[in-house]
PDB file of N, CA and C in Angstrom:
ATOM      1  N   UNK A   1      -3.600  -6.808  10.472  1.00  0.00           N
ATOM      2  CA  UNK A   1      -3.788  -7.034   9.053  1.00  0.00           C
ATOM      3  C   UNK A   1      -2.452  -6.949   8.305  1.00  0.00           C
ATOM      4  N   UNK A   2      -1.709  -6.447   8.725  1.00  0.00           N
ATOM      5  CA  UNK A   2      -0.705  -5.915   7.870  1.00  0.00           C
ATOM      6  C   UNK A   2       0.602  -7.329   8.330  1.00  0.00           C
ATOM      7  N   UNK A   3       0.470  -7.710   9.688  1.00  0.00           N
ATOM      8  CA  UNK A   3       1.326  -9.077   9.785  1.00  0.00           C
ATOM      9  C   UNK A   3       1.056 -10.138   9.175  1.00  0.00           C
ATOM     10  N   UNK A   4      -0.137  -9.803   8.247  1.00  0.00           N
ATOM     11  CA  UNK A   4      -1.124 -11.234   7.817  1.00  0.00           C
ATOM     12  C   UNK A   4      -0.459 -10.964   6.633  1.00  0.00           C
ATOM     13  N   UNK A   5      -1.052  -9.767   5.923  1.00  0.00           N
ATOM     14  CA  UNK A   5      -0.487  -9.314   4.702  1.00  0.00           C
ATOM     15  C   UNK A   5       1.185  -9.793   4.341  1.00  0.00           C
ATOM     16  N   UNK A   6       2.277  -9.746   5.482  1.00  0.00           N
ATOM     17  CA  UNK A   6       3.754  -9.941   5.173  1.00  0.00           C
ATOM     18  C   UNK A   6       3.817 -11.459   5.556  1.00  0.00           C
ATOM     19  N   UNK A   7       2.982 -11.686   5.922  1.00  0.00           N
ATOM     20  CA  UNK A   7       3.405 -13.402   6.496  1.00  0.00           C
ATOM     21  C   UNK A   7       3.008 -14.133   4.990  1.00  0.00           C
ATOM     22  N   UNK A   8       1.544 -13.987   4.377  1.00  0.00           N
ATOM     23  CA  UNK A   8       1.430 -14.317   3.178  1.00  0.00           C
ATOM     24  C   UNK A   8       2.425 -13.984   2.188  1.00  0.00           C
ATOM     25  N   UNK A   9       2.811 -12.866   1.742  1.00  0.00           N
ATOM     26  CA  UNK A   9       3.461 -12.172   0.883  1.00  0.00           C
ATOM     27  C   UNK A   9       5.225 -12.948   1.267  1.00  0.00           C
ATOM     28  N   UNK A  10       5.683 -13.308   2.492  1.00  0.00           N
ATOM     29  CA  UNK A  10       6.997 -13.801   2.526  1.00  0.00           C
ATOM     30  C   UNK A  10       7.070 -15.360   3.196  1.00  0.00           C
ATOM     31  N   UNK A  11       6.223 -16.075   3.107  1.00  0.00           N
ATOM     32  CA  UNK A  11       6.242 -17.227   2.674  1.00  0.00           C
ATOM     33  C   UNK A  11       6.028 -18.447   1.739  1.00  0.00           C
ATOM     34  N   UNK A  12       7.033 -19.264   1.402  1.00  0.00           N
ATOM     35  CA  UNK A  12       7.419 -19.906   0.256  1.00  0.00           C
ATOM     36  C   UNK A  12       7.409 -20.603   0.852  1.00  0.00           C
ATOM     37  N   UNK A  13       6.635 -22.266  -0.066  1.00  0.00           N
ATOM     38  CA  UNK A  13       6.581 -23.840   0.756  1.00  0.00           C
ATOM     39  C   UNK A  13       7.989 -24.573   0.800  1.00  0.00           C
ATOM     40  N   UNK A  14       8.745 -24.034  -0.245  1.00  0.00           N
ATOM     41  CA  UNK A  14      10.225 -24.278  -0.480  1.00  0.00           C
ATOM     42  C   UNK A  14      11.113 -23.666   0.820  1.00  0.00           C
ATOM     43  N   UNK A  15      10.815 -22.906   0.515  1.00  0.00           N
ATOM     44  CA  UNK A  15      11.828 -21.976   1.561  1.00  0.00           C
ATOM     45  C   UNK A  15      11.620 -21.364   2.938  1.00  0.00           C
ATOM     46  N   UNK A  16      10.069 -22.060   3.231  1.00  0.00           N
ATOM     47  CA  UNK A  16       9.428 -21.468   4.513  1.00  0.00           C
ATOM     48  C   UNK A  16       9.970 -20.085   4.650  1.00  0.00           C
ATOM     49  N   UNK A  17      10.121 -19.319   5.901  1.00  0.00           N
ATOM     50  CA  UNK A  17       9.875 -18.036   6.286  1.00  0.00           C
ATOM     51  C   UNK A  17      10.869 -17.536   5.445  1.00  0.00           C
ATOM     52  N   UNK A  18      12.008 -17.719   4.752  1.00  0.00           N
ATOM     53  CA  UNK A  18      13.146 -17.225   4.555  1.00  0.00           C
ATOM     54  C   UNK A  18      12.755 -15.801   3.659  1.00  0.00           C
ATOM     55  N   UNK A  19      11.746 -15.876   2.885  1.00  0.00           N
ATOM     56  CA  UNK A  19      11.918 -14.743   1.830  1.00  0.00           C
ATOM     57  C   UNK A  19      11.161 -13.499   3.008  1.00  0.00           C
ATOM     58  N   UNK A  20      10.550 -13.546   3.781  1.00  0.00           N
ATOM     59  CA  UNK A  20       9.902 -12.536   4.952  1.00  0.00           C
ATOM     60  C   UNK A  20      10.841 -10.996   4.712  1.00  0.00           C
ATOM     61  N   UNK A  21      12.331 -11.668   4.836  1.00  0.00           N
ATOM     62  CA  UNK A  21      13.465 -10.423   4.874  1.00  0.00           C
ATOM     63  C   UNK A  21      13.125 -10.050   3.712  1.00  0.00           C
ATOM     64  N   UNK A  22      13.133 -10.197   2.583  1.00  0.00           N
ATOM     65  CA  UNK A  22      12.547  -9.868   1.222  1.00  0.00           C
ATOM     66  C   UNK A  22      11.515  -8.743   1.465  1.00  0.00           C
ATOM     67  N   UNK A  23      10.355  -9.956   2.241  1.00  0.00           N
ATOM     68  CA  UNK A  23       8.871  -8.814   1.374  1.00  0.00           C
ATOM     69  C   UNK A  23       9.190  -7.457   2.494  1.00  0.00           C
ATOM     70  N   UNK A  24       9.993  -7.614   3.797  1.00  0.00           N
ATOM     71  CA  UNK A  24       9.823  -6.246   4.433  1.00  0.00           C
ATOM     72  C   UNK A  24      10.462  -5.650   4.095  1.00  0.00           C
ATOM     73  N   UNK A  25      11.327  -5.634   3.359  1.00  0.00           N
ATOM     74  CA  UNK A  25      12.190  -4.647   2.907  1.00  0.00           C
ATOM     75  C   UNK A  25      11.463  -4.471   1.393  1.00  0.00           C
ATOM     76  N   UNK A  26      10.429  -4.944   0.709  1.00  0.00           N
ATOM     77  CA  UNK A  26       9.952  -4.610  -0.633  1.00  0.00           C
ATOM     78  C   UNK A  26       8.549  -3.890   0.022  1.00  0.00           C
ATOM     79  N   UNK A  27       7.996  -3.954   1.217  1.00  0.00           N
ATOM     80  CA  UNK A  27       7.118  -3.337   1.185  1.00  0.00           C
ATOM     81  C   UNK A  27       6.552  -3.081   2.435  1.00  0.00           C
ATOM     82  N   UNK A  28       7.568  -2.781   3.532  1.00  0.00           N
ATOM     83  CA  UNK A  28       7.893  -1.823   4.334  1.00  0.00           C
ATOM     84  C   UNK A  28       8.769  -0.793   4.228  1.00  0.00           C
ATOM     85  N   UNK A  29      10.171  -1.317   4.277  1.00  0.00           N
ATOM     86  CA  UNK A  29      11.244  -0.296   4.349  1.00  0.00           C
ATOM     87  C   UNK A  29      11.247   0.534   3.782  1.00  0.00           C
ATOM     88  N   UNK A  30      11.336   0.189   2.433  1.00  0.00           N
ATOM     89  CA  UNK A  30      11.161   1.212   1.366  1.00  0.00           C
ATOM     90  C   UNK A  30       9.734   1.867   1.194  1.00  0.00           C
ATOM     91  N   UNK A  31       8.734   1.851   0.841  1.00  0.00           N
ATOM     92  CA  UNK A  31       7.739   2.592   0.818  1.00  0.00           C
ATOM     93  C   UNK A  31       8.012   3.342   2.018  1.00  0.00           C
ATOM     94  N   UNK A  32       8.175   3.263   3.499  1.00  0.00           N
ATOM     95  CA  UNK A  32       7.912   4.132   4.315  1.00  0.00           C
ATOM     96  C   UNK A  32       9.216   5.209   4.464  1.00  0.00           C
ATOM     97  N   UNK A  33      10.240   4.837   3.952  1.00  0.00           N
ATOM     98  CA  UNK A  33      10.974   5.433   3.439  1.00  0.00           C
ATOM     99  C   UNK A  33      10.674   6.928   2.834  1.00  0.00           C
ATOM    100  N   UNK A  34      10.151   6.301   1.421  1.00  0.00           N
ATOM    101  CA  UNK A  34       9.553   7.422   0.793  1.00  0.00           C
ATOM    102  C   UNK A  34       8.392   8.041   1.280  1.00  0.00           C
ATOM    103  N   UNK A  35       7.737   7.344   2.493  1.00  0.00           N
ATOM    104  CA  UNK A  35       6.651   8.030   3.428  1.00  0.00           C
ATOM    105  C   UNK A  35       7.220   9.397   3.679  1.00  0.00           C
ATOM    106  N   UNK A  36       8.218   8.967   4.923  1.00  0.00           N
ATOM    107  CA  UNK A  36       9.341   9.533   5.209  1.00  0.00           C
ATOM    108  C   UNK A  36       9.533  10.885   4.680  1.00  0.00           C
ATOM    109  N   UNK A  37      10.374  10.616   3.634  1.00  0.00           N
ATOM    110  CA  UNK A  37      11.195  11.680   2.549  1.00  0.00           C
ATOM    111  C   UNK A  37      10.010  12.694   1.933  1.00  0.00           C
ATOM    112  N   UNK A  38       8.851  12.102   1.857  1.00  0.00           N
ATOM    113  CA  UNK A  38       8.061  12.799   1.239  1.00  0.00           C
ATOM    114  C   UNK A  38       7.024  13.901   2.396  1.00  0.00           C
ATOM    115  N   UNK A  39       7.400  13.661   3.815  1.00  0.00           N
ATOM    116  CA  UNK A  39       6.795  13.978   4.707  1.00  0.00           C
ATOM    117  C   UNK A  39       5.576  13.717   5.275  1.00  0.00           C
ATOM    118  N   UNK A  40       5.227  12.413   4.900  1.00  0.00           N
ATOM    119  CA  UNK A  40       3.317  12.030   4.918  1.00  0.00           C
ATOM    120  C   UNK A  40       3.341  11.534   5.959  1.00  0.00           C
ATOM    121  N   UNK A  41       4.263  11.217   6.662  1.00  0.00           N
ATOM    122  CA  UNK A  41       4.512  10.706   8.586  1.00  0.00           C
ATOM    123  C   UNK A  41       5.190  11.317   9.392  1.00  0.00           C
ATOM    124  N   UNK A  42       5.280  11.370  10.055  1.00  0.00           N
ATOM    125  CA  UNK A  42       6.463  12.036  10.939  1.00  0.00           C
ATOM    126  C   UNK A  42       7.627  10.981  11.555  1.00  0.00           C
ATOM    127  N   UNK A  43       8.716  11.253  11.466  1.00  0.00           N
ATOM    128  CA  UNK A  43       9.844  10.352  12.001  1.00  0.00           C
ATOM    129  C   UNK A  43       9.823  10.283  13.746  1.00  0.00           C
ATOM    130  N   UNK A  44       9.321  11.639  13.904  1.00  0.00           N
ATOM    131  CA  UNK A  44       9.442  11.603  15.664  1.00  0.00           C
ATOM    132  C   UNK A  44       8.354  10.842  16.012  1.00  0.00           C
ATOM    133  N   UNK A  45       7.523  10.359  15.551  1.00  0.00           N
ATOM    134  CA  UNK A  45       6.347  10.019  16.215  1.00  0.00           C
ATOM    135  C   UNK A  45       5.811   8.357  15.822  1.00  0.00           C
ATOM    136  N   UNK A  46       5.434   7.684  16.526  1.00  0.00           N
ATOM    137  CA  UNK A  46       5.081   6.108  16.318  1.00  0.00           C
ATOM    138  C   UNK A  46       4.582   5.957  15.022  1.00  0.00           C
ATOM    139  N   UNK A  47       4.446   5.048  14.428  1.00  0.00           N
ATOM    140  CA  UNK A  47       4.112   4.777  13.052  1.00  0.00           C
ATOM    141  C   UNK A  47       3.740   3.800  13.065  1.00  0.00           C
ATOM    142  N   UNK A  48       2.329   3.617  12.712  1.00  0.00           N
ATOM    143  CA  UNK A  48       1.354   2.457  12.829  1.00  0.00           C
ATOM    144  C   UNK A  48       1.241   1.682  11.717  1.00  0.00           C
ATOM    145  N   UNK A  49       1.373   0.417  11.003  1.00  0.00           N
ATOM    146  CA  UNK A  49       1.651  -0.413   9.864  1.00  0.00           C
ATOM    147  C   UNK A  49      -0.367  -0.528   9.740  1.00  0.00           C
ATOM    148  N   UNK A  50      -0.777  -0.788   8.747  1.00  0.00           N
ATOM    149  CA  UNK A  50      -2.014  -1.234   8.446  1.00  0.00           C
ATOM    150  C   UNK A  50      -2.286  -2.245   6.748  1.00  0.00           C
ATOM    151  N   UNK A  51      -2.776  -2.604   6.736  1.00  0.00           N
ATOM    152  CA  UNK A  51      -2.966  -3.147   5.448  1.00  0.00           C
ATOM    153  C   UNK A  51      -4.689  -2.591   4.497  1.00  0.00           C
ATOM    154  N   UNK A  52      -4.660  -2.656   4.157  1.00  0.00           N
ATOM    155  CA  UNK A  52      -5.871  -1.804   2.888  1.00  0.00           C
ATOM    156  C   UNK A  52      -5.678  -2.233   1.700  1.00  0.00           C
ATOM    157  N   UNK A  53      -6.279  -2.945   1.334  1.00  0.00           N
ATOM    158  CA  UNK A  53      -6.552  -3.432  -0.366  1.00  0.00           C
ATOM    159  C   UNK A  53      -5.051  -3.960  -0.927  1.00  0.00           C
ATOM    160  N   UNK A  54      -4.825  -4.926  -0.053  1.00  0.00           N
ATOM    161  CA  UNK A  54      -3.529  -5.718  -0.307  1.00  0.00           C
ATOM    162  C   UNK A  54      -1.979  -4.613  -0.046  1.00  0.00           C
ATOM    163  N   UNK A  55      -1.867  -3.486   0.408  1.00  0.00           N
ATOM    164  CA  UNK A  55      -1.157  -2.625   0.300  1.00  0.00           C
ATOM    165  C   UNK A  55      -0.891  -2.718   2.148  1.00  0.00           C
ATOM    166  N   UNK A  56       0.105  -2.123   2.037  1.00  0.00           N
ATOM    167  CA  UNK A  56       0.443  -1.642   3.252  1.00  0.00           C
ATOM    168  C   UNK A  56       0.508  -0.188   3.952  1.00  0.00           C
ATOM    169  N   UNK A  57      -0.008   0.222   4.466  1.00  0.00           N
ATOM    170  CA  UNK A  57      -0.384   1.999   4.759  1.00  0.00           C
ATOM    171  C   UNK A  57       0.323   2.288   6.487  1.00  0.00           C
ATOM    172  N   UNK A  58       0.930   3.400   6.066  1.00  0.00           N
ATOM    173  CA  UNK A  58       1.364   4.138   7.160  1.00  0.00           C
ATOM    174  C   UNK A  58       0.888   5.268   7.883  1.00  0.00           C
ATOM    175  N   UNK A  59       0.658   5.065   9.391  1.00  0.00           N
ATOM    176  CA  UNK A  59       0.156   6.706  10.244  1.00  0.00           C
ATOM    177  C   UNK A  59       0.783   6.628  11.060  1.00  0.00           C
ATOM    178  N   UNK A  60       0.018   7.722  11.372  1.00  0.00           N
ATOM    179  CA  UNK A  60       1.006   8.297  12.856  1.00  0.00           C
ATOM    180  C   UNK A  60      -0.046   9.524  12.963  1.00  0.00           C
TER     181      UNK A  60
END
């Protein structure tokens, strides 16, 4: 769900895949980031991507 979610979200008919680097870094990197920093995952441990109500959610 969540590859569906970034494939929609970073493709443009203009620009095909190009903006992709965009949406993962607007709504991977950073949110899990602050996953991260805020301690709601653990860094040592796998981290599973999911999608939920257009959002992207992190476990482990």
């Amino acid at each position: 769900a969540a590859v569906k979610l970034l494939a929609g979200a970073g493709y443009d008919p203009e620009f095909g895949a190009r903006p992709v680097k965009r949406a993962i870094q607007n709504m991977v990197l950073n949110p899990l980031s602050k996953e991260i920093i805020a301690r709601r995952v653990e860094r040592d441990k796998p981290i599973v991507l999911d999608a939920r109500s257009g959002q992207i959610v992190f476990n482990n």
